[in-house]
PDB file of N, CA and C in Angstrom:
ATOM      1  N   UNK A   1     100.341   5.467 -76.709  1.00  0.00           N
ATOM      2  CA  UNK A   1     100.181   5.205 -75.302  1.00  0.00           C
ATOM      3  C   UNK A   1      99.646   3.793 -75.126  1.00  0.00           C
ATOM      4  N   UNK A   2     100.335   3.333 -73.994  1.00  0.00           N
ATOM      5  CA  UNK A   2      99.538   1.762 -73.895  1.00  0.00           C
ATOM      6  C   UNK A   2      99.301   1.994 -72.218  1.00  0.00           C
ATOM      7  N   UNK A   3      98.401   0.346 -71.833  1.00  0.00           N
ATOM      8  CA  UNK A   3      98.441   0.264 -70.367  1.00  0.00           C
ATOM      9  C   UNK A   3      97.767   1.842 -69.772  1.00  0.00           C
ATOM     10  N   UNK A   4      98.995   1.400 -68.516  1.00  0.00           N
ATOM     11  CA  UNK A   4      98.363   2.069 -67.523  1.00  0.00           C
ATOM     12  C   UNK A   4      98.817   3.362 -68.037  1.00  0.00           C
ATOM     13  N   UNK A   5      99.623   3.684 -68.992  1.00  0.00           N
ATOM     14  CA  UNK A   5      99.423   5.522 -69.603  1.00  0.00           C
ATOM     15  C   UNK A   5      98.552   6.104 -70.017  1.00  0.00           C
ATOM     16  N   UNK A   6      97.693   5.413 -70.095  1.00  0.00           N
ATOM     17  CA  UNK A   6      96.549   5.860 -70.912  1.00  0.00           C
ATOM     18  C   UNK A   6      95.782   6.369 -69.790  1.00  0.00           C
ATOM     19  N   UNK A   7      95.698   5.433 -68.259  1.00  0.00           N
ATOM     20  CA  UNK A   7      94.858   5.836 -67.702  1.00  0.00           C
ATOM     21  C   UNK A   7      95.472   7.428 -66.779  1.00  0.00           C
ATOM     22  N   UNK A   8      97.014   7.110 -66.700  1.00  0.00           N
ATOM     23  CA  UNK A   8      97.421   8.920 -66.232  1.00  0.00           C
ATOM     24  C   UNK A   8      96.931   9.654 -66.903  1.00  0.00           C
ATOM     25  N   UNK A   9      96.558   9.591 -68.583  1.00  0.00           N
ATOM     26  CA  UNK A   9      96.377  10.781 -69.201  1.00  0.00           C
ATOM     27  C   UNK A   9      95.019  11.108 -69.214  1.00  0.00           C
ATOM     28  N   UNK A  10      94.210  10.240 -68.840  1.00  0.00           N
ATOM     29  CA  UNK A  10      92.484   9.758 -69.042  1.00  0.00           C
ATOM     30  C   UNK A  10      91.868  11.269 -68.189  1.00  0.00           C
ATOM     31  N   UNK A  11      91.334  11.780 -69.563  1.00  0.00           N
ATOM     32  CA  UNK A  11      90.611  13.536 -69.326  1.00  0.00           C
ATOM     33  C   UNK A  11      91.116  14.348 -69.528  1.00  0.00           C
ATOM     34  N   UNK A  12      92.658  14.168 -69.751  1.00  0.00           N
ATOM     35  CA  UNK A  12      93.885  15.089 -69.871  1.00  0.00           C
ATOM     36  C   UNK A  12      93.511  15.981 -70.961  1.00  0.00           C
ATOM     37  N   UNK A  13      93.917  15.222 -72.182  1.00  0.00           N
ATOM     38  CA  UNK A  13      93.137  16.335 -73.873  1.00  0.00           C
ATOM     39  C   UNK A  13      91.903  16.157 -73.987  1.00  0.00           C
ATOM     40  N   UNK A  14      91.707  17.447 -74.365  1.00  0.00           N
ATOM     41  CA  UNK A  14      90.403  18.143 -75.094  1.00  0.00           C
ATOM     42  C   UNK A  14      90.043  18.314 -76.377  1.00  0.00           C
ATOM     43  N   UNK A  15      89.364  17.610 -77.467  1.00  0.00           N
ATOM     44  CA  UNK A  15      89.099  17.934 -78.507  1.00  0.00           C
ATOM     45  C   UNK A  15      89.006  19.352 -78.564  1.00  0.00           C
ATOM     46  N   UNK A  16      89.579  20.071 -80.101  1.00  0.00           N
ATOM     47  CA  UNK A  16      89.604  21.420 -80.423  1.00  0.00           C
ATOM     48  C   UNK A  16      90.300  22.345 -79.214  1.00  0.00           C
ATOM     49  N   UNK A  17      91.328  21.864 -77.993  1.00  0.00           N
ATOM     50  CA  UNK A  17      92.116  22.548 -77.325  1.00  0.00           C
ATOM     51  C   UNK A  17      93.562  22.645 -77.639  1.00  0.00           C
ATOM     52  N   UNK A  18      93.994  23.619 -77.144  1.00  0.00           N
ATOM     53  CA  UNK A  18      95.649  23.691 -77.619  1.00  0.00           C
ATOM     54  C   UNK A  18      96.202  23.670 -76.461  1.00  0.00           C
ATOM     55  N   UNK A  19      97.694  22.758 -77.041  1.00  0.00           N
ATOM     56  CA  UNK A  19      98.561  21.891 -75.551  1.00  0.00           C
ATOM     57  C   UNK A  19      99.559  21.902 -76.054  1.00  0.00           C
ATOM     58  N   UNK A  20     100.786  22.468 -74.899  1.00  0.00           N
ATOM     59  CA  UNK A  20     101.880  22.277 -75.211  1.00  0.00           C
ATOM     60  C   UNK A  20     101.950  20.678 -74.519  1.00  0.00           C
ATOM     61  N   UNK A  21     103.084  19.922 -75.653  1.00  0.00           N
ATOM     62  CA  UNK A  21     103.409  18.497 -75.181  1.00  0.00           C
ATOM     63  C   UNK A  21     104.851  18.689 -74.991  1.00  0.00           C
ATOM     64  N   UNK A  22     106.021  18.258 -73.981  1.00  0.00           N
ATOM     65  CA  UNK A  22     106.990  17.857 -74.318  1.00  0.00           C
ATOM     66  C   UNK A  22     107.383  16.715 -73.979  1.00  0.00           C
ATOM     67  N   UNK A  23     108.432  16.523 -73.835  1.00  0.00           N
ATOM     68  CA  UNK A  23     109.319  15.193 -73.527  1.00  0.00           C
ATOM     69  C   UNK A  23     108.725  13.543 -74.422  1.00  0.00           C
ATOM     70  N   UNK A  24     108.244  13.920 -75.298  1.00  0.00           N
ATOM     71  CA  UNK A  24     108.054  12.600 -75.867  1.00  0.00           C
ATOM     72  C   UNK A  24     108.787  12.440 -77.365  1.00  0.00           C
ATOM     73  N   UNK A  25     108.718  10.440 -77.942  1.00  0.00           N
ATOM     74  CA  UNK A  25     109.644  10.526 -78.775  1.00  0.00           C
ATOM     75  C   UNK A  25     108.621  10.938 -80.298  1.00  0.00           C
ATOM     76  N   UNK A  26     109.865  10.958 -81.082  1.00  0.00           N
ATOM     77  CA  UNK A  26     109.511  10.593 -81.985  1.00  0.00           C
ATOM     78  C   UNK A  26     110.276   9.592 -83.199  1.00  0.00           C
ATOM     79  N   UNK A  27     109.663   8.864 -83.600  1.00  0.00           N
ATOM     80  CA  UNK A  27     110.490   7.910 -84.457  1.00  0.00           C
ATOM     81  C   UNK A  27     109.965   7.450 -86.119  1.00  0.00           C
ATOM     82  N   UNK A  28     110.919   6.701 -86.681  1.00  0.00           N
ATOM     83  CA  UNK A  28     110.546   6.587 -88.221  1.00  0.00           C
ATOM     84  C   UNK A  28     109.345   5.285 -87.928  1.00  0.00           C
ATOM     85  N   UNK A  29     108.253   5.131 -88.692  1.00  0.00           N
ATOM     86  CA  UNK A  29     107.076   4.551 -88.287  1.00  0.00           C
ATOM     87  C   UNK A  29     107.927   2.852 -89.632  1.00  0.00           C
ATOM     88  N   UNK A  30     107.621   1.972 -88.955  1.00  0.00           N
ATOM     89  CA  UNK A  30     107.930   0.983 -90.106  1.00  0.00           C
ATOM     90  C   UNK A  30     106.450   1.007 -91.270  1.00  0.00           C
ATOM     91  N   UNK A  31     106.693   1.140 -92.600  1.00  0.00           N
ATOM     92  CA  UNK A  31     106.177   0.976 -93.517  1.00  0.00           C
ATOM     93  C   UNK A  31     104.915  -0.083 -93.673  1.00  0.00           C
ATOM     94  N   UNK A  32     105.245  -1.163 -92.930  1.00  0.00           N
ATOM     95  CA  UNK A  32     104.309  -2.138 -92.877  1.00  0.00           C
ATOM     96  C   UNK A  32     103.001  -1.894 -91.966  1.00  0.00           C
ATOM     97  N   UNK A  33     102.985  -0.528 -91.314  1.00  0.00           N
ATOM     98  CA  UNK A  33     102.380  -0.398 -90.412  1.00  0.00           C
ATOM     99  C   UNK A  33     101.851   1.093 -90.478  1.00  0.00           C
ATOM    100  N   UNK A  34     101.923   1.528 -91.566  1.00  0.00           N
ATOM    101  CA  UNK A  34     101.281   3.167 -92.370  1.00  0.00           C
ATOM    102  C   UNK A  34     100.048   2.658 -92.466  1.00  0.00           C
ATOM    103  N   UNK A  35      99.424   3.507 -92.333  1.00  0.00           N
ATOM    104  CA  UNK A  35      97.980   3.650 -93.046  1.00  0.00           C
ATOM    105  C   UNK A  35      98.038   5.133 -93.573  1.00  0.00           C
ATOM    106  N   UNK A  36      98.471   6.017 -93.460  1.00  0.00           N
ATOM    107  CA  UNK A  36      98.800   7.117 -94.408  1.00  0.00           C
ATOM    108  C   UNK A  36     100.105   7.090 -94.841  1.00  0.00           C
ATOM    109  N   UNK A  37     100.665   8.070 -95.618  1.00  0.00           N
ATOM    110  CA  UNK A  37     101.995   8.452 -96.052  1.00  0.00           C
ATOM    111  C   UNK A  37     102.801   8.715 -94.925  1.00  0.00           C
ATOM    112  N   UNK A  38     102.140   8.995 -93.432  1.00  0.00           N
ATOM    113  CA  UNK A  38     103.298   9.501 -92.595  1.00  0.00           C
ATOM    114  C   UNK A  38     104.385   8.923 -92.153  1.00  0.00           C
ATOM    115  N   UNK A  39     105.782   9.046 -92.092  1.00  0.00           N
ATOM    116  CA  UNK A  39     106.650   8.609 -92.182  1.00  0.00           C
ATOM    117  C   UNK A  39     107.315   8.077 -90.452  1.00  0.00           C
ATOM    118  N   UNK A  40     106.841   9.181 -89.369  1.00  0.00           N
ATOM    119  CA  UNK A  40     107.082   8.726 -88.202  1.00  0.00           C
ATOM    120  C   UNK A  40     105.665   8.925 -87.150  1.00  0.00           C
ATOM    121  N   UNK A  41     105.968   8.409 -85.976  1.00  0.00           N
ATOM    122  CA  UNK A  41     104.980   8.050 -85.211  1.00  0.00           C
ATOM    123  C   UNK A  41     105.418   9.220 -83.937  1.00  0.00           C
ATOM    124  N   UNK A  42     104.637   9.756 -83.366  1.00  0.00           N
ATOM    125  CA  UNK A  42     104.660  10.526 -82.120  1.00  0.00           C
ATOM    126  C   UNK A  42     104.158   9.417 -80.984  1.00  0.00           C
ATOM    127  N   UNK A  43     105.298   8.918 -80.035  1.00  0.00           N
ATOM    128  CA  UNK A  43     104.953   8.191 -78.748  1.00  0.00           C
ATOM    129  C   UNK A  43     104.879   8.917 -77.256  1.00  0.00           C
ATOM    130  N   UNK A  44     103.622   8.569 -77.250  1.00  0.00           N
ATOM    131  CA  UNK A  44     103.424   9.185 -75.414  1.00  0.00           C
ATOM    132  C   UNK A  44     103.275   8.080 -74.950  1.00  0.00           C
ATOM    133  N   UNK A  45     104.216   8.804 -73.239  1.00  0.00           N
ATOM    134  CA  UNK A  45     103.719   7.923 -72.275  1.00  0.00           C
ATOM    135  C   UNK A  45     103.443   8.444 -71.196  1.00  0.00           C
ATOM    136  N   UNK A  46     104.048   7.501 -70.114  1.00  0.00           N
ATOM    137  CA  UNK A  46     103.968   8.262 -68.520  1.00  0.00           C
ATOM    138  C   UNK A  46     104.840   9.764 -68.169  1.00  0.00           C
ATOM    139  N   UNK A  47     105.496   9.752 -68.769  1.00  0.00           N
ATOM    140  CA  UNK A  47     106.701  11.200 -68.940  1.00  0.00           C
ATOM    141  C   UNK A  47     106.391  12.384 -69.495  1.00  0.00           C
ATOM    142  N   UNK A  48     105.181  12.330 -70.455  1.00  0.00           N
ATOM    143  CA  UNK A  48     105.116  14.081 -70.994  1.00  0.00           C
ATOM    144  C   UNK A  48     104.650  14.672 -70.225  1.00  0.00           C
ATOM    145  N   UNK A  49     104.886  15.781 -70.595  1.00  0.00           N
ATOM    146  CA  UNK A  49     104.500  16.789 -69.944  1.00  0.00           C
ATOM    147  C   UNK A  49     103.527  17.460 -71.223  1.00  0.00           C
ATOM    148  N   UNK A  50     102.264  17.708 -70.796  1.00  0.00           N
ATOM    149  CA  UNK A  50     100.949  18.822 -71.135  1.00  0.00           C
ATOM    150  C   UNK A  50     100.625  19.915 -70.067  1.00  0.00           C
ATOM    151  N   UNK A  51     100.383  20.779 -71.170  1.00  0.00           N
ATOM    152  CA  UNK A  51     100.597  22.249 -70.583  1.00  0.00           C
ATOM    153  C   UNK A  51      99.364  22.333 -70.962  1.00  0.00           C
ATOM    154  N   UNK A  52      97.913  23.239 -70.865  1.00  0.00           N
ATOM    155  CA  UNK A  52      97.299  24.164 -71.577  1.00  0.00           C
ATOM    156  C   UNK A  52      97.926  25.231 -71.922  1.00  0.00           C
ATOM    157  N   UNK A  53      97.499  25.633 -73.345  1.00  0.00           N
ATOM    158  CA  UNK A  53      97.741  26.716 -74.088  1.00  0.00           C
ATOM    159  C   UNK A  53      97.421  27.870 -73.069  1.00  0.00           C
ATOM    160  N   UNK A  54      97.666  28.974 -72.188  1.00  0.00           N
ATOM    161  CA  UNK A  54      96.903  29.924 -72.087  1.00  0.00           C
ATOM    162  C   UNK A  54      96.254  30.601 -72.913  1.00  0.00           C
ATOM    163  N   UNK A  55      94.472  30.865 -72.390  1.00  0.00           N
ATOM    164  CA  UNK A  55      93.857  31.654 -73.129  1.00  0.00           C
ATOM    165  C   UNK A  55      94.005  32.751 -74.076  1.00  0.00           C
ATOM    166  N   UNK A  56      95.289  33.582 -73.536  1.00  0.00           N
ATOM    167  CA  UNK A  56      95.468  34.630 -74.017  1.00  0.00           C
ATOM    168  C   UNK A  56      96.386  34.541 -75.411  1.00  0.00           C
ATOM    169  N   UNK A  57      96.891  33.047 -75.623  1.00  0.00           N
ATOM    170  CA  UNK A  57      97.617  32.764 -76.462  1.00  0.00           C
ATOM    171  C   UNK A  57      96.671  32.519 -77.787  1.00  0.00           C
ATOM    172  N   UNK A  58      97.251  32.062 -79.260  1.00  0.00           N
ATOM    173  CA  UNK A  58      96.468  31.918 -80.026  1.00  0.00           C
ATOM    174  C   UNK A  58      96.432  30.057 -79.619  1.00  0.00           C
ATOM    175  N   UNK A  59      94.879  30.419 -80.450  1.00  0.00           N
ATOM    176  CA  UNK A  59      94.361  28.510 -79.684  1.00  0.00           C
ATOM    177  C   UNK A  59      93.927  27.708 -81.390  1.00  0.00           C
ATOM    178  N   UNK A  60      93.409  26.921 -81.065  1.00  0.00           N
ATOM    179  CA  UNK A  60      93.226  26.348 -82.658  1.00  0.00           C
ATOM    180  C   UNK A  60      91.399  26.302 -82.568  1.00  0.00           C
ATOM    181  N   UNK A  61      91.202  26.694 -83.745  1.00  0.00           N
ATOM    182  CA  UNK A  61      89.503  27.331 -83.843  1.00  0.00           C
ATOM    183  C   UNK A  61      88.725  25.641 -83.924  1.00  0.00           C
ATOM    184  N   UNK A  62      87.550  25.696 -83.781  1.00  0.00           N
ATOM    185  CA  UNK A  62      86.712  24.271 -84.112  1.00  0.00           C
ATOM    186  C   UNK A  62      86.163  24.243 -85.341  1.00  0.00           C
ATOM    187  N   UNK A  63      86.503  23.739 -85.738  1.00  0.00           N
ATOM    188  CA  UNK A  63      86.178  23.214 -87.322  1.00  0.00           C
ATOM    189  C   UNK A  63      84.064  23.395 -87.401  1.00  0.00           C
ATOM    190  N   UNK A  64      84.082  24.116 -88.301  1.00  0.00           N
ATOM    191  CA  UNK A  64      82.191  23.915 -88.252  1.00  0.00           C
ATOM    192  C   UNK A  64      81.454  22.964 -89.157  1.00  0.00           C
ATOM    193  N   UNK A  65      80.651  22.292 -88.614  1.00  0.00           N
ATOM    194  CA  UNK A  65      80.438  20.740 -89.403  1.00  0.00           C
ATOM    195  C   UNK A  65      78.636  21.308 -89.417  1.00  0.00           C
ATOM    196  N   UNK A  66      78.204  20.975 -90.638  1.00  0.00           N
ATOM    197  CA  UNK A  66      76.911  20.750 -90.707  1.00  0.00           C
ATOM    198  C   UNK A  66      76.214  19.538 -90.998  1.00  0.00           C
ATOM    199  N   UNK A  67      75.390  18.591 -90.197  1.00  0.00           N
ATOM    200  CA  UNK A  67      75.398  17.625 -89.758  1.00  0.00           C
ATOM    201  C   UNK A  67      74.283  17.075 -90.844  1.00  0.00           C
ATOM    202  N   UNK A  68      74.225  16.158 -91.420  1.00  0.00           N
ATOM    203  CA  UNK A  68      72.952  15.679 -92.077  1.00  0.00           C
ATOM    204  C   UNK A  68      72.384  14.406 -91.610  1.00  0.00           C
ATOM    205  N   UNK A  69      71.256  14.321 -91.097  1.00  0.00           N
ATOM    206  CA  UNK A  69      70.516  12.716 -90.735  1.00  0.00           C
ATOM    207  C   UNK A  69      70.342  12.408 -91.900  1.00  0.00           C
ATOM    208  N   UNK A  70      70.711  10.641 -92.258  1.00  0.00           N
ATOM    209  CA  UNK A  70      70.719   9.676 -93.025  1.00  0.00           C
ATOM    210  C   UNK A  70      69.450   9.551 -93.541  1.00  0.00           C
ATOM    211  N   UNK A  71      68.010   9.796 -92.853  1.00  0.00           N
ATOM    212  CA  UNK A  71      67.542   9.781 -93.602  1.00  0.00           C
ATOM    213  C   UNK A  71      66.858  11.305 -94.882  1.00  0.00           C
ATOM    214  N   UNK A  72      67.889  12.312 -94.328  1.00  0.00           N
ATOM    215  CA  UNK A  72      67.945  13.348 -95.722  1.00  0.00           C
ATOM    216  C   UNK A  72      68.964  13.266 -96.604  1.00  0.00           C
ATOM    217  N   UNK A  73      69.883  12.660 -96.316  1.00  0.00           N
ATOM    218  CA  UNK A  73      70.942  12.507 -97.268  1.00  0.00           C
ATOM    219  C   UNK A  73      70.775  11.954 -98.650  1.00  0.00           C
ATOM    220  N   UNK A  74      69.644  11.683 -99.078  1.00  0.00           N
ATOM    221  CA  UNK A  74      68.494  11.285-100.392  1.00  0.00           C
ATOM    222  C   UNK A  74      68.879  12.501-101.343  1.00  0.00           C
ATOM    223  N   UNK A  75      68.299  13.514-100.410  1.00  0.00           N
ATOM    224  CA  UNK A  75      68.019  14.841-101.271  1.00  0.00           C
ATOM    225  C   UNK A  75      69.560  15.516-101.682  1.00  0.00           C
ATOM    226  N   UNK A  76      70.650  15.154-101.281  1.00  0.00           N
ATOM    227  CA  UNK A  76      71.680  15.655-101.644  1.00  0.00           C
ATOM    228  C   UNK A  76      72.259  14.748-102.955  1.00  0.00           C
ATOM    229  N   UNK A  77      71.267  13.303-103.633  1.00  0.00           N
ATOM    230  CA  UNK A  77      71.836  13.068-104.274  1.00  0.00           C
ATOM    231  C   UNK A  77      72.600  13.720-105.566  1.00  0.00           C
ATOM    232  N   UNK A  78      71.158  14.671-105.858  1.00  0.00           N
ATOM    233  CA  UNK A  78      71.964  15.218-107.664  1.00  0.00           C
ATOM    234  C   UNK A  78      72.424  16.607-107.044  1.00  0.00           C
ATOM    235  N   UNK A  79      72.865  17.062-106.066  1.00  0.00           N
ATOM    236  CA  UNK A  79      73.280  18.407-105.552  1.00  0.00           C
ATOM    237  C   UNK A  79      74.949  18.321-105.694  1.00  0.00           C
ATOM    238  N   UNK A  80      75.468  19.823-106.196  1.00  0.00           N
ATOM    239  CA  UNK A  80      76.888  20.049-105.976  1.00  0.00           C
ATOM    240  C   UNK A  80      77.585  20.233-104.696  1.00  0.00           C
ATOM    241  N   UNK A  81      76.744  20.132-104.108  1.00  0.00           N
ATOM    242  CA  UNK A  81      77.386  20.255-102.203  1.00  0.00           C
ATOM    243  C   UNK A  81      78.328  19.649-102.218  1.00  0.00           C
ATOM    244  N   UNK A  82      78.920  19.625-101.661  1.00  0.00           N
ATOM    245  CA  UNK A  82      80.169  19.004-101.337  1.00  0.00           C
ATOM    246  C   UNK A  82      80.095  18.453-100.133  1.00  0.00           C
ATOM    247  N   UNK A  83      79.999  17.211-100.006  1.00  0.00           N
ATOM    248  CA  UNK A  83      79.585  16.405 -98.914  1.00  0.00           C
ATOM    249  C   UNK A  83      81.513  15.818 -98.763  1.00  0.00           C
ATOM    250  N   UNK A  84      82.144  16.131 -97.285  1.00  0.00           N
ATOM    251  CA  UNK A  84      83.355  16.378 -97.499  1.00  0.00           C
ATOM    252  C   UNK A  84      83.546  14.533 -96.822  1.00  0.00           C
ATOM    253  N   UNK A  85      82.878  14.193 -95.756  1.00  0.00           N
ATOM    254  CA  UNK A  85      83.088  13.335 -94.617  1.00  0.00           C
ATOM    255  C   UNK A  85      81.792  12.549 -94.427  1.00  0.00           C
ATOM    256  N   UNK A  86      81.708  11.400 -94.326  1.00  0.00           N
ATOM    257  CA  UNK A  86      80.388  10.944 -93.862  1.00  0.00           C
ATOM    258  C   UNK A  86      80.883  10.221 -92.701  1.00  0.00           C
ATOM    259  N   UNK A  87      80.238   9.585 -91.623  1.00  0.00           N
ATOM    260  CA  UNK A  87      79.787   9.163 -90.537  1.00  0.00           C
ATOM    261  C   UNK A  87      78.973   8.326 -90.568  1.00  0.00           C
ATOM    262  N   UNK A  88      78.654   6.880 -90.310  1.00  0.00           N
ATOM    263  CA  UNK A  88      77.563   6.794 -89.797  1.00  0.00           C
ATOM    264  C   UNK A  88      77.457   5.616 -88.629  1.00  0.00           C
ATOM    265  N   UNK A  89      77.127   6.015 -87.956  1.00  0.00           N
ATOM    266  CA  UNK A  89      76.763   4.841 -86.496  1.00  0.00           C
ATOM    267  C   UNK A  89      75.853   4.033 -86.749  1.00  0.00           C
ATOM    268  N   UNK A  90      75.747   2.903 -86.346  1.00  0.00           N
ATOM    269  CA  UNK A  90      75.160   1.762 -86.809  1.00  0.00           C
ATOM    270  C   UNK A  90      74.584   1.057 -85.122  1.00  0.00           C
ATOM    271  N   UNK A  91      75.525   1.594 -84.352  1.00  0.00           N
ATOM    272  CA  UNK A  91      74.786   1.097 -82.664  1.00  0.00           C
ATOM    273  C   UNK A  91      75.037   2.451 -81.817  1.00  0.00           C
ATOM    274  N   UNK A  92      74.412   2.574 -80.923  1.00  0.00           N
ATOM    275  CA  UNK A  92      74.925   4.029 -79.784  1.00  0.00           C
ATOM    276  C   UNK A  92      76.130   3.260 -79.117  1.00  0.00           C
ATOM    277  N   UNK A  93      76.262   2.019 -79.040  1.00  0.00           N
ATOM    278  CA  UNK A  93      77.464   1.564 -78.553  1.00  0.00           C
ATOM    279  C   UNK A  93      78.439   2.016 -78.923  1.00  0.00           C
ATOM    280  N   UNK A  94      78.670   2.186 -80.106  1.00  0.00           N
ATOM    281  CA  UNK A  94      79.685   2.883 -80.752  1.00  0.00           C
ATOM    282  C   UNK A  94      80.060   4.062 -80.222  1.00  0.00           C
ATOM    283  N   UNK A  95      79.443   4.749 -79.981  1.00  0.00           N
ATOM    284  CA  UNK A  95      79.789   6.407 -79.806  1.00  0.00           C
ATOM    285  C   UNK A  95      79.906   6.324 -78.086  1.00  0.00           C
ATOM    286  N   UNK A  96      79.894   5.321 -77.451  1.00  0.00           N
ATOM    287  CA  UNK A  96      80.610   5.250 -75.969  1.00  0.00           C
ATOM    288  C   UNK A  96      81.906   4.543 -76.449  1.00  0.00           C
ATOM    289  N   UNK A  97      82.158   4.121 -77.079  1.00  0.00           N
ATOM    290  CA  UNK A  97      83.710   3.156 -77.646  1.00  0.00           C
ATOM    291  C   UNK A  97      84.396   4.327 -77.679  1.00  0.00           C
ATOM    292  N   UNK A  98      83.914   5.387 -78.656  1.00  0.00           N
ATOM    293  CA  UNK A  98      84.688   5.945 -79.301  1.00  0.00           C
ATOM    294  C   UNK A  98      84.384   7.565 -78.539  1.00  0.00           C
ATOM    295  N   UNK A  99      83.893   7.914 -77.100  1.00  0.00           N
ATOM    296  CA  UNK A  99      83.952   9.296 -76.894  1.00  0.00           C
ATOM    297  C   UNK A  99      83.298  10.394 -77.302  1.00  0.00           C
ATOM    298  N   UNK A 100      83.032   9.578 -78.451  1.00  0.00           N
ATOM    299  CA  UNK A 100      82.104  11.134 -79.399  1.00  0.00           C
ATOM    300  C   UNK A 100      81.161  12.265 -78.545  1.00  0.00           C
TER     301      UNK A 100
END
């Protein structure tokens, strides 16, 4: 999405909600411009259409995260935990950039 699509869609999705999308493209992503293996790009714009999932439908569950402050993350050094993802914010600015 660029421009002013962004601002039609602005509130539209919900983290951890389920949406039907249609009418948008999809295309082969040029190589020079991967940052993963994925091969094509999903483009929205002013034209899709989003549905909510109805409730009664199956929805997609929220992932459960257990959160550690930086300054305990010491004690997990010699531990087998499995520390999957780290995070860390460096300004609160950040986390208005980015929605969190």
């Amino acid at each position: 999405m660029f421009d002013k699509d962004i601002d039609s869609q602005d509130d539209t999705l919900h983290i951890f909600r389920s949406y039907y999308i249609s009418n948008t493209y999809v295309r082969s992503l040029d190589p020079k411009y991967r940052i993963k293996t994925h091969e094509y790009q999903w483009i929205l714009n002013s034209k899709i259409i989003i549905e909510k999932v109805p409730n009664d439908e199956n929805q997609l569950e929220a992932p459960e995260y257990q959160l550690i402050p930086f300054n305990e993350l010491y004690a997990y050094k010699n531990s087998i935990a499995k520390i999957s993802n780290l995070l860390f914010i460096l300004k609160s600015s950040i986390i208005n950039a980015l929605k969190i």
